[in-house]
Protein backbone atom coordinates (compact mmCIF):
# COMPACT_ATOMS: atom_id res chain seq x y z
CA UNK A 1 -36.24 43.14 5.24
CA UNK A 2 -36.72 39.96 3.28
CA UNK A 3 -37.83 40.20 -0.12
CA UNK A 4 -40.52 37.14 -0.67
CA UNK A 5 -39.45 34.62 -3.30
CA UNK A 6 -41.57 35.29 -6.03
CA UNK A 7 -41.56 31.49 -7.32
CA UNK A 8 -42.37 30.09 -4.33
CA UNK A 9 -45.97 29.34 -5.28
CA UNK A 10 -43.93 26.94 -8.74
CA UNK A 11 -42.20 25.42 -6.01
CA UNK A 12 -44.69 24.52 -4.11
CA UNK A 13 -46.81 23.17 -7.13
CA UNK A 14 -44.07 21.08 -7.97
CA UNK A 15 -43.34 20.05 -4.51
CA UNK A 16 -47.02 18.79 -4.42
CA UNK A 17 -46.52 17.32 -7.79
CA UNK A 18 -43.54 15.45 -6.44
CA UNK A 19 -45.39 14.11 -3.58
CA UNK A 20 -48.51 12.90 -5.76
CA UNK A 21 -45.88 11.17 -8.44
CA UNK A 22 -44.17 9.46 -5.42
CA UNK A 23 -47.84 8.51 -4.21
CA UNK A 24 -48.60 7.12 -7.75
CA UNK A 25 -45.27 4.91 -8.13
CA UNK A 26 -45.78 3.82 -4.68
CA UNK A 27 -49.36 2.08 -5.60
CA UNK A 28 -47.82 1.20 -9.20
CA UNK A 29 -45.29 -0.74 -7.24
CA UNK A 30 -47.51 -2.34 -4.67
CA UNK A 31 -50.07 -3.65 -7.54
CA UNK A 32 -47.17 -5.16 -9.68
CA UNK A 33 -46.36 -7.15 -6.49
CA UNK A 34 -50.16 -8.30 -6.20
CA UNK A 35 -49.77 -9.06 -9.72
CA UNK A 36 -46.66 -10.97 -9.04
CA UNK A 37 -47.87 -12.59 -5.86
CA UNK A 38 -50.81 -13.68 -8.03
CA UNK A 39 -49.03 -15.10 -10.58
CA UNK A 40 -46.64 -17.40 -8.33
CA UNK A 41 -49.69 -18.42 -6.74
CA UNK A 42 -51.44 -19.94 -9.96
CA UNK A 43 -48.09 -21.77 -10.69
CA UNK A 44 -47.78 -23.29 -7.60
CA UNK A 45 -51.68 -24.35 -7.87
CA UNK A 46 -50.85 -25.67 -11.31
CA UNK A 47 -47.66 -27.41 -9.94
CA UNK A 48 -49.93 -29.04 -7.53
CA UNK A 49 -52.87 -30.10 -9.87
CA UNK A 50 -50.25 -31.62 -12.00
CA UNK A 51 -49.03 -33.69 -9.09
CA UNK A 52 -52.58 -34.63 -8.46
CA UNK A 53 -53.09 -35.77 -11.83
CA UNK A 54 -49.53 -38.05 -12.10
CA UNK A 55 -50.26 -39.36 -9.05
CA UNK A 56 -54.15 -40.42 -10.08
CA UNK A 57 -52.55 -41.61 -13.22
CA UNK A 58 -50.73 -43.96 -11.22
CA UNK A 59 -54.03 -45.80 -9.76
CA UNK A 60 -55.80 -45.82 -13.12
CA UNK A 61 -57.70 -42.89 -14.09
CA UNK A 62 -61.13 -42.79 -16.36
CA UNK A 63 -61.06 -40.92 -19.53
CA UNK A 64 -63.31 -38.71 -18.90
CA UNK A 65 -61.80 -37.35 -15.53
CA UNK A 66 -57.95 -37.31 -17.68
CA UNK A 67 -59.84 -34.88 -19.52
CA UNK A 68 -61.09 -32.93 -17.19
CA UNK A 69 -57.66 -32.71 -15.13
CA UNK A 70 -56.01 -31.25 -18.89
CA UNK A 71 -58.77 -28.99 -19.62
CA UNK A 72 -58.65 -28.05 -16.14
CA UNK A 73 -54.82 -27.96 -16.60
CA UNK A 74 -54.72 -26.11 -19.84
CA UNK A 75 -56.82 -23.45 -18.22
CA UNK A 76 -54.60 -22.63 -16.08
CA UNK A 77 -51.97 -22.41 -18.29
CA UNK A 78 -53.60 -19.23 -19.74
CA UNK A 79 -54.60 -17.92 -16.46
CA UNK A 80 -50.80 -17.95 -16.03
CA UNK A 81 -49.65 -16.76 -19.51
CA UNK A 82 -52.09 -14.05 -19.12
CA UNK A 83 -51.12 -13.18 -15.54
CA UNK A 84 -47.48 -13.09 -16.94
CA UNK A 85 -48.66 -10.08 -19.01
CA UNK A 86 -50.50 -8.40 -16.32
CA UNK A 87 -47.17 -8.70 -14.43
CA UNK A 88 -45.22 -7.24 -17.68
CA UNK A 89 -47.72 -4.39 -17.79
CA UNK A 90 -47.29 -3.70 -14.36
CA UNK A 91 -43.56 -3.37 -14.26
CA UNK A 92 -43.99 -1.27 -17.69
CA UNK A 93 -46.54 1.34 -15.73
CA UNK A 94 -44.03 1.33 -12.51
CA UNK A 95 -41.33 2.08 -14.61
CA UNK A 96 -42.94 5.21 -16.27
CA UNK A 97 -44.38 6.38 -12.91
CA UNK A 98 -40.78 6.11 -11.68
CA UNK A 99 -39.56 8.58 -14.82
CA UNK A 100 -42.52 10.18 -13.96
CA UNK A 101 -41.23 11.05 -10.36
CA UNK A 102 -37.85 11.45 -11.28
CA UNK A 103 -38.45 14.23 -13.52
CA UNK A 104 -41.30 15.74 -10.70
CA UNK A 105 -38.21 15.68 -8.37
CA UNK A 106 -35.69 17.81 -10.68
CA UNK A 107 -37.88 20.18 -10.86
CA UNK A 108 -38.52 20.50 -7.48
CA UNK A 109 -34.64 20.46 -7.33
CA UNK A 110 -34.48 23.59 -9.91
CA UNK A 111 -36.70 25.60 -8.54
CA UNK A 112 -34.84 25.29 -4.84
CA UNK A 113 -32.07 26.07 -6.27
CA UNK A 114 -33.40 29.09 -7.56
CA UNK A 115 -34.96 29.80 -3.84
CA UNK A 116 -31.78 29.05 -2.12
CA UNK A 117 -29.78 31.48 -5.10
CA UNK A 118 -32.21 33.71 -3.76
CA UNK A 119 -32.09 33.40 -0.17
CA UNK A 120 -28.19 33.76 -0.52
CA UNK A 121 -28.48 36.93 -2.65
CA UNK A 122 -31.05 38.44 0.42
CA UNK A 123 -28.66 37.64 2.70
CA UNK A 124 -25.59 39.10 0.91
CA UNK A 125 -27.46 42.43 0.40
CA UNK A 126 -28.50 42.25 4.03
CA UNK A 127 -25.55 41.97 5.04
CA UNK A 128 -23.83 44.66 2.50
CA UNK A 129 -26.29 47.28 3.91
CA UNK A 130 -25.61 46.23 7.62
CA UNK A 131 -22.07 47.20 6.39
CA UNK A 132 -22.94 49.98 5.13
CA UNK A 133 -24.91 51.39 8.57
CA UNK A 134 -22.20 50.16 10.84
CA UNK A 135 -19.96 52.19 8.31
CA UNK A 136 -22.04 55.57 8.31
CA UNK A 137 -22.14 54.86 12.22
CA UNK A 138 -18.18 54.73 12.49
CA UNK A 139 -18.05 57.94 10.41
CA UNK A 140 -20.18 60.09 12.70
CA UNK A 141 -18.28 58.68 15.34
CA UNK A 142 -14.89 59.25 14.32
CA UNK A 143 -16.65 63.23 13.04
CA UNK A 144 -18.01 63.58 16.30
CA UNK A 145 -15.00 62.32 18.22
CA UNK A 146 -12.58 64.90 16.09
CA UNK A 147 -14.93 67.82 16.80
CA UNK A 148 -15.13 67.58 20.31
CA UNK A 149 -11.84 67.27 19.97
CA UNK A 150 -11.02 70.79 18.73
């Protein structure tokens, strides 16, 4: 009879742990990618504005609207910056959710090896006692066999 692992119920807390770190690192990795996708798109829109601008410049352009392109321009420019540290802090929380999981997962990894350690010393005695009966049986055989014999 099997003898139940008695840390089965730390291996399946850290199993579940495992699973809700991988769940974490998997949204960590899919915001930093919005962040990222976000980012590219402001530079492109910037890239574009500033084409609109050199090529309004080219027709003659009032103050007033030159202004409005640079404020416009210069807003953007810190939409960007500060997008560029959203992006940084992104990476930065991905990164510790990754340690985060890796560590989850060596534990996991400990603790089966302590179940399968187990499993194999269950199966070793098993099989030392199955010996051990198929022994006893060969003795009252070979007893029976040699007193029928006389």
């Amino acid at each position: 009879m099997a003898v139940h692992f008695h840390l089965q119920p730390l291996l399946d807390l850290a199993m579940q742990r495992s699973d809700d770190a991988a769940q974490a690192l998997m949204r960590f990795k899919q915001v930093w990618q919005e962040a990222e996708l976000k980012q590219g798109q402001l530079e492109t829109y910037l890239a574009e504005y500033r084409n609109r601008l050199q090529g309004n410049t080219q027709g003659g352009l009032s103050i007033d609207l030159w202004r409005d392109y640079q404020a416009f321009i210069s807003k953007l420019e810190i939409a960007i910056k500060a997008q560029e540290e959203e992006v940084e802090r992104c990476r930065v929380r991905w990164e510790q959710s990754q340690l985060e999981w890796q560590a989850r997962e060596r534990e996991v990894k400990a603790y089966d090896t302590l179940r399968e350690r187990h499993v194999s010393a269950q199966q070793a005695n098993e099989e030392k006692q199955e010996q051990r009966q198929q022994d006893e049986f060969a003795r009252t055989q070979h007893r029976n066999r040699s007193v029928s014999e006389d």
